[in-house]
PDB file of N, CA and C in Angstrom:
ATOM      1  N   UNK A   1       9.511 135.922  98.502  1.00  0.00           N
ATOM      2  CA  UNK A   1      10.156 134.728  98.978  1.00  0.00           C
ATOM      3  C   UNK A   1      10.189 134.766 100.498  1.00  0.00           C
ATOM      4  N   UNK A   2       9.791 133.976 101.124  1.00  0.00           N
ATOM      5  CA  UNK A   2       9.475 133.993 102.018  1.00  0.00           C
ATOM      6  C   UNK A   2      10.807 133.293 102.890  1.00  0.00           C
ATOM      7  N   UNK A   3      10.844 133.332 104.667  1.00  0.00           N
ATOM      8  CA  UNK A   3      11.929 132.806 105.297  1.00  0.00           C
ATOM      9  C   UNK A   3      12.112 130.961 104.993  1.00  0.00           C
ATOM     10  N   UNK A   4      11.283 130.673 104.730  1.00  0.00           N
ATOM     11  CA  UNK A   4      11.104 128.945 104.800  1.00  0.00           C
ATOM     12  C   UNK A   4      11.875 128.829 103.917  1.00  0.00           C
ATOM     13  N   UNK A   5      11.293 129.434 102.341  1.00  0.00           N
ATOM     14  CA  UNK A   5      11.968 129.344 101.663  1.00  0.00           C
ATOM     15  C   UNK A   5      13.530 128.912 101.266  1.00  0.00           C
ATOM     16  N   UNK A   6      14.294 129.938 101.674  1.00  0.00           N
ATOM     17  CA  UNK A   6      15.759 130.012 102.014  1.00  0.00           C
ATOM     18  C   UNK A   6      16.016 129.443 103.212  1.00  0.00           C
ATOM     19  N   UNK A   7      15.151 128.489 104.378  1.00  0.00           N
ATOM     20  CA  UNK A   7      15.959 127.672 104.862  1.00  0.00           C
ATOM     21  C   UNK A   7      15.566 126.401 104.143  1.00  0.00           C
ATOM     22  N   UNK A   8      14.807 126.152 103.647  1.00  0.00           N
ATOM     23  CA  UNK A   8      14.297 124.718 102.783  1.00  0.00           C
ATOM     24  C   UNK A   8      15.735 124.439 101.750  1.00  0.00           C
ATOM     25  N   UNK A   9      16.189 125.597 100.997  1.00  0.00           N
ATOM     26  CA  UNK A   9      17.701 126.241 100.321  1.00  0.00           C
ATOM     27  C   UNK A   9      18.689 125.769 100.815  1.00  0.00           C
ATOM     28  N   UNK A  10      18.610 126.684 101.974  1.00  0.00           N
ATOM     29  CA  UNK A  10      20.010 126.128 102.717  1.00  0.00           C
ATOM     30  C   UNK A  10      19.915 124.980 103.050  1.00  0.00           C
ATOM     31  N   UNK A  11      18.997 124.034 103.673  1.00  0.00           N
ATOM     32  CA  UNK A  11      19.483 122.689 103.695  1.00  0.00           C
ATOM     33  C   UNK A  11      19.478 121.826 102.698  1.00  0.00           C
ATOM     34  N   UNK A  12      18.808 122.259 101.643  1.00  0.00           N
ATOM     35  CA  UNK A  12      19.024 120.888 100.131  1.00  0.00           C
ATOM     36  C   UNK A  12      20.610 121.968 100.047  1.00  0.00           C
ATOM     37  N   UNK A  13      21.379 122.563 100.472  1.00  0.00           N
ATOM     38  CA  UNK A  13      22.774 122.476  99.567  1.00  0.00           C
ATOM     39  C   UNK A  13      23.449 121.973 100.352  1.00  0.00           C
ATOM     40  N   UNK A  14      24.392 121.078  99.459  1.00  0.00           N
ATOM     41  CA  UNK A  14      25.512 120.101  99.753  1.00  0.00           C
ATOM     42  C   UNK A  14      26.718 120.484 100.169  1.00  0.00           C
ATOM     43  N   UNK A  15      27.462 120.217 101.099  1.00  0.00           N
ATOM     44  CA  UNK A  15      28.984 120.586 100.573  1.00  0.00           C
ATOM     45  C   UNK A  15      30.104 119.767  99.750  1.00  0.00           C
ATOM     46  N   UNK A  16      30.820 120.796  99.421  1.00  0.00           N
ATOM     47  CA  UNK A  16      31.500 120.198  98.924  1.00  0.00           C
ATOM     48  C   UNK A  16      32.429 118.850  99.068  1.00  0.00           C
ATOM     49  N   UNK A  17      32.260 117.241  98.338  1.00  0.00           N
ATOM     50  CA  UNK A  17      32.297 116.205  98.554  1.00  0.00           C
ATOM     51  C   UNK A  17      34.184 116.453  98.315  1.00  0.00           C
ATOM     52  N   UNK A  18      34.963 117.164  97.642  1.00  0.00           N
ATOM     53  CA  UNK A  18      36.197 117.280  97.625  1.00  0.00           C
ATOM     54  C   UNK A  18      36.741 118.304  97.973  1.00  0.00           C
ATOM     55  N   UNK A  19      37.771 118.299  98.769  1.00  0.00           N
ATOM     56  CA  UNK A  19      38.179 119.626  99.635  1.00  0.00           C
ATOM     57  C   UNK A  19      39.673 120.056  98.654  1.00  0.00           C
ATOM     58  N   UNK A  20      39.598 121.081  98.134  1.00  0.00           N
ATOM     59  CA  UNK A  20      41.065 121.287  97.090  1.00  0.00           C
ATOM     60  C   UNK A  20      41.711 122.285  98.284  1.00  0.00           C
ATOM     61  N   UNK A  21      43.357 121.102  98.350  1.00  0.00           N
ATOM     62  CA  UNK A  21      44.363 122.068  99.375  1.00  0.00           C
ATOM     63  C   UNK A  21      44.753 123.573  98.442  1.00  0.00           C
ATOM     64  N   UNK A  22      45.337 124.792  99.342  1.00  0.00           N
ATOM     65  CA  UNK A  22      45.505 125.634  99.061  1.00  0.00           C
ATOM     66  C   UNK A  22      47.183 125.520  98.132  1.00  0.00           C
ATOM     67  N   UNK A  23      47.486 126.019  97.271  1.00  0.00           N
ATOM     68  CA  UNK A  23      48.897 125.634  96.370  1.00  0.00           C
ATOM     69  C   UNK A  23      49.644 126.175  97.168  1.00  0.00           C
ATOM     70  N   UNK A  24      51.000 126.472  96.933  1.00  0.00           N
ATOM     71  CA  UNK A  24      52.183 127.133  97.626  1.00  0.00           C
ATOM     72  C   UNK A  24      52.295 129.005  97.488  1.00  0.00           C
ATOM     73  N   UNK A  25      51.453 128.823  96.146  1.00  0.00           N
ATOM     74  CA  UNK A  25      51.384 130.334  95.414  1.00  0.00           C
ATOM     75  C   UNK A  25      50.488 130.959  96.511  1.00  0.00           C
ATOM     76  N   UNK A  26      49.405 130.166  96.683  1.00  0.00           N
ATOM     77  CA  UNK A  26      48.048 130.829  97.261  1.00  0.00           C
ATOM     78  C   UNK A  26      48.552 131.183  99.057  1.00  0.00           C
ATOM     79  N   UNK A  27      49.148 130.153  99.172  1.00  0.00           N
ATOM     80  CA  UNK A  27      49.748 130.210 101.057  1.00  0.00           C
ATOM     81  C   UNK A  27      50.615 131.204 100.863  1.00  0.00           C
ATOM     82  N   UNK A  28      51.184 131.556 100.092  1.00  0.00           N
ATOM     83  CA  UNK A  28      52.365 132.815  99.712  1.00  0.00           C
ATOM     84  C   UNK A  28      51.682 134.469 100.077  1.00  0.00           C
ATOM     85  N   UNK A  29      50.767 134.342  99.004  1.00  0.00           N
ATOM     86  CA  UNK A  29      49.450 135.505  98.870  1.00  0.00           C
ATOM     87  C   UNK A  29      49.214 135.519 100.189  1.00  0.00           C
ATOM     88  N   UNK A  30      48.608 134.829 100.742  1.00  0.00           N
ATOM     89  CA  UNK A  30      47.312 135.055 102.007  1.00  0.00           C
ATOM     90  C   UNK A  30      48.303 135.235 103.079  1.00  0.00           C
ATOM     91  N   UNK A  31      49.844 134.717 103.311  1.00  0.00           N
ATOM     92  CA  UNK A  31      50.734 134.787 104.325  1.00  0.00           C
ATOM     93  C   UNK A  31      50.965 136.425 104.466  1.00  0.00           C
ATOM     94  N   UNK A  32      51.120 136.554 102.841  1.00  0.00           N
ATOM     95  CA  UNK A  32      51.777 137.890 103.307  1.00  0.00           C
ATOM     96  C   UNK A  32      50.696 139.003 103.405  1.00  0.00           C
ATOM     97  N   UNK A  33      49.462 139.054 102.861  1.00  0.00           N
ATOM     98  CA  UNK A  33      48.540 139.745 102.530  1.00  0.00           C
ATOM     99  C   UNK A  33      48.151 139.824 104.242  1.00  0.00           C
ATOM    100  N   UNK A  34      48.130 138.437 104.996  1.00  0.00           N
ATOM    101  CA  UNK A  34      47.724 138.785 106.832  1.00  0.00           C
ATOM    102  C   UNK A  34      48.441 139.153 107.669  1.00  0.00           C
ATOM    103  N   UNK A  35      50.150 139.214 107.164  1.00  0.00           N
ATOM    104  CA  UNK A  35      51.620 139.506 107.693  1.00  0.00           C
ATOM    105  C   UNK A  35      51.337 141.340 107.654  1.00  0.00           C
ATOM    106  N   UNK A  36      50.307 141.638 105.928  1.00  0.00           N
ATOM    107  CA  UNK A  36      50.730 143.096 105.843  1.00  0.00           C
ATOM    108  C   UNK A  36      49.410 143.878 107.006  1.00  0.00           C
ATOM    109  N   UNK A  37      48.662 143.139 107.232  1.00  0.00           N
ATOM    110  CA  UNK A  37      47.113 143.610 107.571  1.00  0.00           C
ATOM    111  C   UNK A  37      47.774 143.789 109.438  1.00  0.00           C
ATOM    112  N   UNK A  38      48.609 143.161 109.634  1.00  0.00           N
ATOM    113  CA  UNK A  38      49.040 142.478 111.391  1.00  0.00           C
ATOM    114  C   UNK A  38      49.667 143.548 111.496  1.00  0.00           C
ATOM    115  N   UNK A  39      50.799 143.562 110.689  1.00  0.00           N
ATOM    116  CA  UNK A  39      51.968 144.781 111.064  1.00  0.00           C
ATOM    117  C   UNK A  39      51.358 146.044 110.639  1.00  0.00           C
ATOM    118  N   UNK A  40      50.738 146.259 110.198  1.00  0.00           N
ATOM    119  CA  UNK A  40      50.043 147.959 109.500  1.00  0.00           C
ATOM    120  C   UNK A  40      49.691 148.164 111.226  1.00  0.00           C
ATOM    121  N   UNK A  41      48.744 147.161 111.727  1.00  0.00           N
ATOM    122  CA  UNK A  41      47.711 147.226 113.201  1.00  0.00           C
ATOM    123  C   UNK A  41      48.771 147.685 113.891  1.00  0.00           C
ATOM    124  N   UNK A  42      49.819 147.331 113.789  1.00  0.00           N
ATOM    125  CA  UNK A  42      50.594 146.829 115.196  1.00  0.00           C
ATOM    126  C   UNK A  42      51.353 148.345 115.008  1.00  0.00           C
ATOM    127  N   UNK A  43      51.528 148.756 113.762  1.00  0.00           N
ATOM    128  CA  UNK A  43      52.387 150.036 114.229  1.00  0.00           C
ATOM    129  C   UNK A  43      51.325 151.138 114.081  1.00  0.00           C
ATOM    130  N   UNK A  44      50.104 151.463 113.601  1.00  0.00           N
ATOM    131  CA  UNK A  44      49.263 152.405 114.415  1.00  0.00           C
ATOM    132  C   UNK A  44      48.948 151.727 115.284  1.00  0.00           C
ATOM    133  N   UNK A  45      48.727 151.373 116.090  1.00  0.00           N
ATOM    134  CA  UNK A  45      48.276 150.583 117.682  1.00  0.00           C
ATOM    135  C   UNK A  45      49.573 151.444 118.443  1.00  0.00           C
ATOM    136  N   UNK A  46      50.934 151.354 117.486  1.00  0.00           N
ATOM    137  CA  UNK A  46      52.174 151.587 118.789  1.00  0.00           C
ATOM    138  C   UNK A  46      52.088 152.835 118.462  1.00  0.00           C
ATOM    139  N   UNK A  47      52.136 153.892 117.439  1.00  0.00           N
ATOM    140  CA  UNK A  47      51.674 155.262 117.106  1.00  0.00           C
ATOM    141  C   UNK A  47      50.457 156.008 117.968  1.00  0.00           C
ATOM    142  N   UNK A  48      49.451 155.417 118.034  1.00  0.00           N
ATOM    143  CA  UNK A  48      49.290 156.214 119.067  1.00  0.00           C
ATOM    144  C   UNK A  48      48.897 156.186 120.557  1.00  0.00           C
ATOM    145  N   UNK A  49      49.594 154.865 121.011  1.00  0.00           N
ATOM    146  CA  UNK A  49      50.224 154.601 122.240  1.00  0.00           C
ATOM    147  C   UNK A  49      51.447 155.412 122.805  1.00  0.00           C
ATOM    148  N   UNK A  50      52.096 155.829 121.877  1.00  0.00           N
ATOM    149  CA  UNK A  50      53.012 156.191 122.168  1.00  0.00           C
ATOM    150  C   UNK A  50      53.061 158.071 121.748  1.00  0.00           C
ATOM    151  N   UNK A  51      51.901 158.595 121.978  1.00  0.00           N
ATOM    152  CA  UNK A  51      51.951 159.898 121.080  1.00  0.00           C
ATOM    153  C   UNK A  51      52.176 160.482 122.464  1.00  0.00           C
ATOM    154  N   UNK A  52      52.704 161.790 122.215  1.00  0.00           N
ATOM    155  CA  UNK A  52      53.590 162.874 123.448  1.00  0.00           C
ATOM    156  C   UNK A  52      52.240 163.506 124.399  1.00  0.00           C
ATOM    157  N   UNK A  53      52.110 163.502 125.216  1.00  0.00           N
ATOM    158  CA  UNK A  53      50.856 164.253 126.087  1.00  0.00           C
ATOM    159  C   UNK A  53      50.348 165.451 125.995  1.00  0.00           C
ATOM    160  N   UNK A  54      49.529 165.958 125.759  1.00  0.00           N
ATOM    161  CA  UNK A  54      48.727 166.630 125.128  1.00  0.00           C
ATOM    162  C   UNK A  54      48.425 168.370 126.261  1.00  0.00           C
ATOM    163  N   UNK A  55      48.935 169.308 126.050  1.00  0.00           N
ATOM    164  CA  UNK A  55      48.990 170.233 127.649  1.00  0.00           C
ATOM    165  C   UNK A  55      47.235 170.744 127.304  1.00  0.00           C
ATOM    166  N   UNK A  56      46.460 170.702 128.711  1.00  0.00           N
ATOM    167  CA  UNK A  56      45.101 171.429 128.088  1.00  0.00           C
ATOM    168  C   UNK A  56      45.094 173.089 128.067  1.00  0.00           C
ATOM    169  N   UNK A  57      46.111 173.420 128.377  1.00  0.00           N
ATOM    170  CA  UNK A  57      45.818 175.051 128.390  1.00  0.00           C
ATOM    171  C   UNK A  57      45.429 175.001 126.924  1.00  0.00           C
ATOM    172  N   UNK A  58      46.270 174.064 125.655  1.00  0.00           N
ATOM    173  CA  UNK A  58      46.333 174.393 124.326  1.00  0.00           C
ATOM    174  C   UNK A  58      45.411 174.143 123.899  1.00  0.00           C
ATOM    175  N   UNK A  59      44.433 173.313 124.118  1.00  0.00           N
ATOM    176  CA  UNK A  59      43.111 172.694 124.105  1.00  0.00           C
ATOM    177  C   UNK A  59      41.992 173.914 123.998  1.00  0.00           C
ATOM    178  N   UNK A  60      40.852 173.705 122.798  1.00  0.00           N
ATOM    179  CA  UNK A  60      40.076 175.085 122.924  1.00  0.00           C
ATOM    180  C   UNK A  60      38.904 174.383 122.729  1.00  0.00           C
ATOM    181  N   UNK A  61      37.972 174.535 123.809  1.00  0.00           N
ATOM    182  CA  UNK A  61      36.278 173.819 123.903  1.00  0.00           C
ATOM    183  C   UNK A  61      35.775 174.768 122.692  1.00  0.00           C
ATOM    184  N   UNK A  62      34.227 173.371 122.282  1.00  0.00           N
ATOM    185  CA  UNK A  62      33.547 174.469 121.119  1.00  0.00           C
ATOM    186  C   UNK A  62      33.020 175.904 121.622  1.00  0.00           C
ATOM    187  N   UNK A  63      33.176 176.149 122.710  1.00  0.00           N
ATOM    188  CA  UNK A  63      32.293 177.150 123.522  1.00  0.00           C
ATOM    189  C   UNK A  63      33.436 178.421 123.144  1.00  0.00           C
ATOM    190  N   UNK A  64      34.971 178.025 122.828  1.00  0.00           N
ATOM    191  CA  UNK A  64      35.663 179.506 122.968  1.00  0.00           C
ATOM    192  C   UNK A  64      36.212 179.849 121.513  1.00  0.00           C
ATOM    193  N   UNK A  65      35.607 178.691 120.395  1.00  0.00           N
ATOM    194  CA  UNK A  65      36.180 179.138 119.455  1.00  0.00           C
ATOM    195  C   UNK A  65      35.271 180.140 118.232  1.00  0.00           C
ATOM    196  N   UNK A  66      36.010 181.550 117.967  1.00  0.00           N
ATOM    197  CA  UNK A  66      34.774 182.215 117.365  1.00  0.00           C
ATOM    198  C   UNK A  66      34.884 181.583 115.880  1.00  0.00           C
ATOM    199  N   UNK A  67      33.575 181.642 115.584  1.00  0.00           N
ATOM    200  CA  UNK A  67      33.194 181.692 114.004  1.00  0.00           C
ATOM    201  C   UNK A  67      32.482 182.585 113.345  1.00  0.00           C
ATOM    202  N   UNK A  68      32.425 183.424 114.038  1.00  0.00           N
ATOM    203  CA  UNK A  68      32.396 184.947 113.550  1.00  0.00           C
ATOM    204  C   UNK A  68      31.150 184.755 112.557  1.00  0.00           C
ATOM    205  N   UNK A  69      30.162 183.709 112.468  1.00  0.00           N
ATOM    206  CA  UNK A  69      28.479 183.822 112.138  1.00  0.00           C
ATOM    207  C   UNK A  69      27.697 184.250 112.994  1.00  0.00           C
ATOM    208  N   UNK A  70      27.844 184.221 114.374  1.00  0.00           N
ATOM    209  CA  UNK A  70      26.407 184.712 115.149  1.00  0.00           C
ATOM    210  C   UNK A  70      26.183 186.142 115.347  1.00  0.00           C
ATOM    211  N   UNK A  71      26.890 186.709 114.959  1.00  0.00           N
ATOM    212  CA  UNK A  71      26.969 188.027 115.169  1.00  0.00           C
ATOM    213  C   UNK A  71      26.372 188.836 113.723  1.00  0.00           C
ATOM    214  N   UNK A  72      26.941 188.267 112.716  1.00  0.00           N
ATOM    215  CA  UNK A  72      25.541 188.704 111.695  1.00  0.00           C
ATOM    216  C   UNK A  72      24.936 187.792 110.571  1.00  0.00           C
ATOM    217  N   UNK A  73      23.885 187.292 111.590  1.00  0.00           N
ATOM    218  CA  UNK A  73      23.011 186.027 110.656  1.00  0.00           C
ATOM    219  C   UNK A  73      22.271 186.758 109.725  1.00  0.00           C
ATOM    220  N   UNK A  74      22.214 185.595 108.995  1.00  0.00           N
ATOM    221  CA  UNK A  74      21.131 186.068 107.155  1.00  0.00           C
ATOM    222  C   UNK A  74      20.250 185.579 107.800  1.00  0.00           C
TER     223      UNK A  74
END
């Protein structure tokens, strides 16, 4: 199937000639379902904005940590 194809497609489809409003149930769902998605963001966003500063002495580059393989490889 080629690209023409599927645009020849996309323009023979119609839209929809009746637009159905959303019920009270459905605005209920989606309110709170984007209320829960906003506030989840908003408090990791403030979590780790707000995390305690980090000292680098405690900090260990890959260069100083042993893993005790190079010393006797198979």
């Amino acid at each position: 199937m080629t690209q023409r194809y599927w645009l020849e497609l996309l323009a023979a489809a119609e839209a929809p000639s009746v637009l159905v409003p959303l019920s009270p149930v459905g605005w209920l769902v989606m309110m709170v379902s984007i209320g829960a998605v906003v506030t989840l963001s908003g408090f990791c966003v403030y979590r780790v904005l707000t995390l305690p500063p980090v000292e680098e002495e405690t900090l260990k580059g890959p260069l100083e940590i042993d893993t005790r393989d190079t010393s006797d490889a198979d």
